[in-house]
C-alpha atoms as a PDB file:
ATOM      1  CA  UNK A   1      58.472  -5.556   6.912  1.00  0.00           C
ATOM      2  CA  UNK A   2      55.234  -5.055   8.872  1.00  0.00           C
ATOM      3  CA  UNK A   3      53.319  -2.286   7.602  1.00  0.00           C
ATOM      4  CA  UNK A   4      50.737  -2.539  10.894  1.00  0.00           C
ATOM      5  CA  UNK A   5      53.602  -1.564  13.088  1.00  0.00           C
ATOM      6  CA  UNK A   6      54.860   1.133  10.966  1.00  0.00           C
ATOM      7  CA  UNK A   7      51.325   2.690  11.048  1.00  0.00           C
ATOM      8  CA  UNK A   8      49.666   4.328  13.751  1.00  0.00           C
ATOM      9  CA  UNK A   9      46.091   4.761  13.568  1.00  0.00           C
ATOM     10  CA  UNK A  10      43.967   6.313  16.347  1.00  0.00           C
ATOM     11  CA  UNK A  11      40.566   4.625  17.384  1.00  0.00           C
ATOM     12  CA  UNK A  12      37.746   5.719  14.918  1.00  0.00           C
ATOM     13  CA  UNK A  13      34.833   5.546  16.517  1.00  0.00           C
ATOM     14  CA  UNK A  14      31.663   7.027  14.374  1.00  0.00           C
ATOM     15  CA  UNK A  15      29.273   9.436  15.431  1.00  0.00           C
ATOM     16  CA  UNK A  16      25.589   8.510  15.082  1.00  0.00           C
ATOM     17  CA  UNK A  17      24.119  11.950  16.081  1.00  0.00           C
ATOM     18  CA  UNK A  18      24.332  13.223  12.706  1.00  0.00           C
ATOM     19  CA  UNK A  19      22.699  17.214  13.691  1.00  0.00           C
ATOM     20  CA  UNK A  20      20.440  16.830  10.245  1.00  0.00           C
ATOM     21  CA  UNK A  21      19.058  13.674  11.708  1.00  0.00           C
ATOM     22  CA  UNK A  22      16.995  14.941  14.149  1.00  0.00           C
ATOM     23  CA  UNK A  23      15.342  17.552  11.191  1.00  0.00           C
ATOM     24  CA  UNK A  24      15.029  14.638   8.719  1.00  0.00           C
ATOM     25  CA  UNK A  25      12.722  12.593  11.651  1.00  0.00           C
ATOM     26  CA  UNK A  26      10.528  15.678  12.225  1.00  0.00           C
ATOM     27  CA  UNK A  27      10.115  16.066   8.298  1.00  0.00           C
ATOM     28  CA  UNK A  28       9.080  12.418   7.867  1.00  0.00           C
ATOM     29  CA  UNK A  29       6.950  12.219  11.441  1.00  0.00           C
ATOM     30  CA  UNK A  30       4.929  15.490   9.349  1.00  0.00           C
ATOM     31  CA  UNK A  31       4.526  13.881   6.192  1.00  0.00           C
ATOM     32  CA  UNK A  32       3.774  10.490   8.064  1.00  0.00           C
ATOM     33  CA  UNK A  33       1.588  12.065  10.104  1.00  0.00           C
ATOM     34  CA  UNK A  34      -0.468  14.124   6.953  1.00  0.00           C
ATOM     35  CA  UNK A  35      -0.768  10.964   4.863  1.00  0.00           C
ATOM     36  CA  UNK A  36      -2.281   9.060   8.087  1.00  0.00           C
ATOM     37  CA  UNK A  37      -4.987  11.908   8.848  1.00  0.00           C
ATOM     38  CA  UNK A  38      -5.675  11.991   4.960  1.00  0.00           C
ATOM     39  CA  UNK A  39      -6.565   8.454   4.758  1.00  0.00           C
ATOM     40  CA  UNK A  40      -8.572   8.467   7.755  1.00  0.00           C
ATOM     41  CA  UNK A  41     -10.454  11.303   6.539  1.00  0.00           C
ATOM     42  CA  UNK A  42     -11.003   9.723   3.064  1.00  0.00           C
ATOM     43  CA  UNK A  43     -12.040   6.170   5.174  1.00  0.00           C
ATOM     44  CA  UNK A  44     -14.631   7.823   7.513  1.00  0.00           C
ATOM     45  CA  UNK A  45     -16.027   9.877   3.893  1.00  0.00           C
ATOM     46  CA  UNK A  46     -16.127   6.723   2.205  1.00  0.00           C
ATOM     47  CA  UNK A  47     -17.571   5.115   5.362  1.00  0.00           C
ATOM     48  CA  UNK A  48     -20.016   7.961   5.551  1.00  0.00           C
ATOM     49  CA  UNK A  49     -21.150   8.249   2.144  1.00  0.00           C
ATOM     50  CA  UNK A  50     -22.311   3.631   2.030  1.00  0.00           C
ATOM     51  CA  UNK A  51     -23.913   4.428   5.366  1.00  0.00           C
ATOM     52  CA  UNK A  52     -26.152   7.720   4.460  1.00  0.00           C
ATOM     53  CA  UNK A  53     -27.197   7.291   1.384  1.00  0.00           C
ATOM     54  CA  UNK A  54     -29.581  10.187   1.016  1.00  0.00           C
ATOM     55  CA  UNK A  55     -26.798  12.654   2.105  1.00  0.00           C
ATOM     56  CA  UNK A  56     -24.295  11.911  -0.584  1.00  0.00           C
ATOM     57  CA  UNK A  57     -24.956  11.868  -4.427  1.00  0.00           C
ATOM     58  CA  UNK A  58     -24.704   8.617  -6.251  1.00  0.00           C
ATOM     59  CA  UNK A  59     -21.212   9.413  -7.755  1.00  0.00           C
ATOM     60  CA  UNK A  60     -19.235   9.707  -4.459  1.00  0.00           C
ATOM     61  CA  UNK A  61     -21.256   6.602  -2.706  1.00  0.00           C
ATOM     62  CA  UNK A  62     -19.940   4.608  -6.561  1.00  0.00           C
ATOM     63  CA  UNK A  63     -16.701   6.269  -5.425  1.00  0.00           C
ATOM     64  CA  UNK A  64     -16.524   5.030  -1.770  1.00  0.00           C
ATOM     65  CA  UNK A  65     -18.037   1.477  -2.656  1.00  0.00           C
ATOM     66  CA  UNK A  66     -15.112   1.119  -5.479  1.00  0.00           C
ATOM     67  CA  UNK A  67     -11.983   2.517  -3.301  1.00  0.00           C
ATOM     68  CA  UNK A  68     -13.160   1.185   0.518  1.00  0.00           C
ATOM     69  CA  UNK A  69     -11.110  -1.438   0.522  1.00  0.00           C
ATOM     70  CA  UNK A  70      -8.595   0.356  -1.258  1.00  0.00           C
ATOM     71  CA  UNK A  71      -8.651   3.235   1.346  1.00  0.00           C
ATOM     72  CA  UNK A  72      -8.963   0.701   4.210  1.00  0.00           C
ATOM     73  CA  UNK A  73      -5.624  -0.872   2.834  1.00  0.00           C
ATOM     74  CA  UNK A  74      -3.834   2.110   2.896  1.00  0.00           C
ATOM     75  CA  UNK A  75      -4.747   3.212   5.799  1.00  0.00           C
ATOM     76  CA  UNK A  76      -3.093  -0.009   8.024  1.00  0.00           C
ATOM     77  CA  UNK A  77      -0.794   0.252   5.691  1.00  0.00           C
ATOM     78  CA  UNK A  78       0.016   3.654   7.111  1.00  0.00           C
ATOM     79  CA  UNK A  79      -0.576   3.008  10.714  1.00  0.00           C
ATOM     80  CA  UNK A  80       1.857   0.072   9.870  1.00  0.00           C
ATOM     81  CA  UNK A  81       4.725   2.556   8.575  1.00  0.00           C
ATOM     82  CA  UNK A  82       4.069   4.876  11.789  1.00  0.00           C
ATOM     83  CA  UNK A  83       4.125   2.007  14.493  1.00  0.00           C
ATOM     84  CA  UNK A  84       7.354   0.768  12.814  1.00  0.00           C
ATOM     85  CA  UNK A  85       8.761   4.342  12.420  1.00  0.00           C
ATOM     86  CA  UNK A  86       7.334   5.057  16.555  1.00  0.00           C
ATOM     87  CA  UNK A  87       9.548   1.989  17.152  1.00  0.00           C
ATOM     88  CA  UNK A  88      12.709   2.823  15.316  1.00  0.00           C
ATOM     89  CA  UNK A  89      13.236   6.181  15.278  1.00  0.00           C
ATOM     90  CA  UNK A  90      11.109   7.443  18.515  1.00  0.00           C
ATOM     91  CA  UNK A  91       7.577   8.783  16.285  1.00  0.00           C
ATOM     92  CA  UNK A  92       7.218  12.323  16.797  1.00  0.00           C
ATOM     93  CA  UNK A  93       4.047  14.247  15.349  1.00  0.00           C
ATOM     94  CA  UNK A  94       5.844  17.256  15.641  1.00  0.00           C
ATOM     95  CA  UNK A  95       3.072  19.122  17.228  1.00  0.00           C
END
């Protein structure tokens, strides 16, 4: 006895349009988005703060020449996540 022919199942095709995909994207294109204009913010500070040294006090230029590299990391680590993200999923600030 041959269960197959006994069966009829209709083509199941799925559906990649999920309708809470599209919201998900935006979310993560706003957080992605925040975290990259953070770090640039905290790189062109830290930037700021080794290059003018009479303009900052001597605890945030210790602070910038500690966490540059640091903050330079996570920055192309960032830009990294966004370009791959731009290229998967069609990057989206949102705005």
């Amino acid at each position: 006895m041959d269960l197959i022919s006994l069966v009829s199942v209709p083509p199941i095709e799925p559906r990649w349009d999920a309708p809470w995909l599209a919201g998900l994207q935006v979310l993560v294109s706003y957080v992605l988005a925040t975290a990259i204009v953070l770090a640039l913010l905290a790189l062109i500070i830290a930037i700021a703060a080794l290059v003018f040294q009479g303009v900052f006090p001597s605890q945030v230029r210790d602070w910038a020449g500690k966490n540059i590299v640091i903050i330079f990391v996570a920055a192309a680590a960032l830009g990294a996540v966004g370009g791959l993200f731009a290229w998967f999923i069609n990057f989206d600030f949102g705005f």
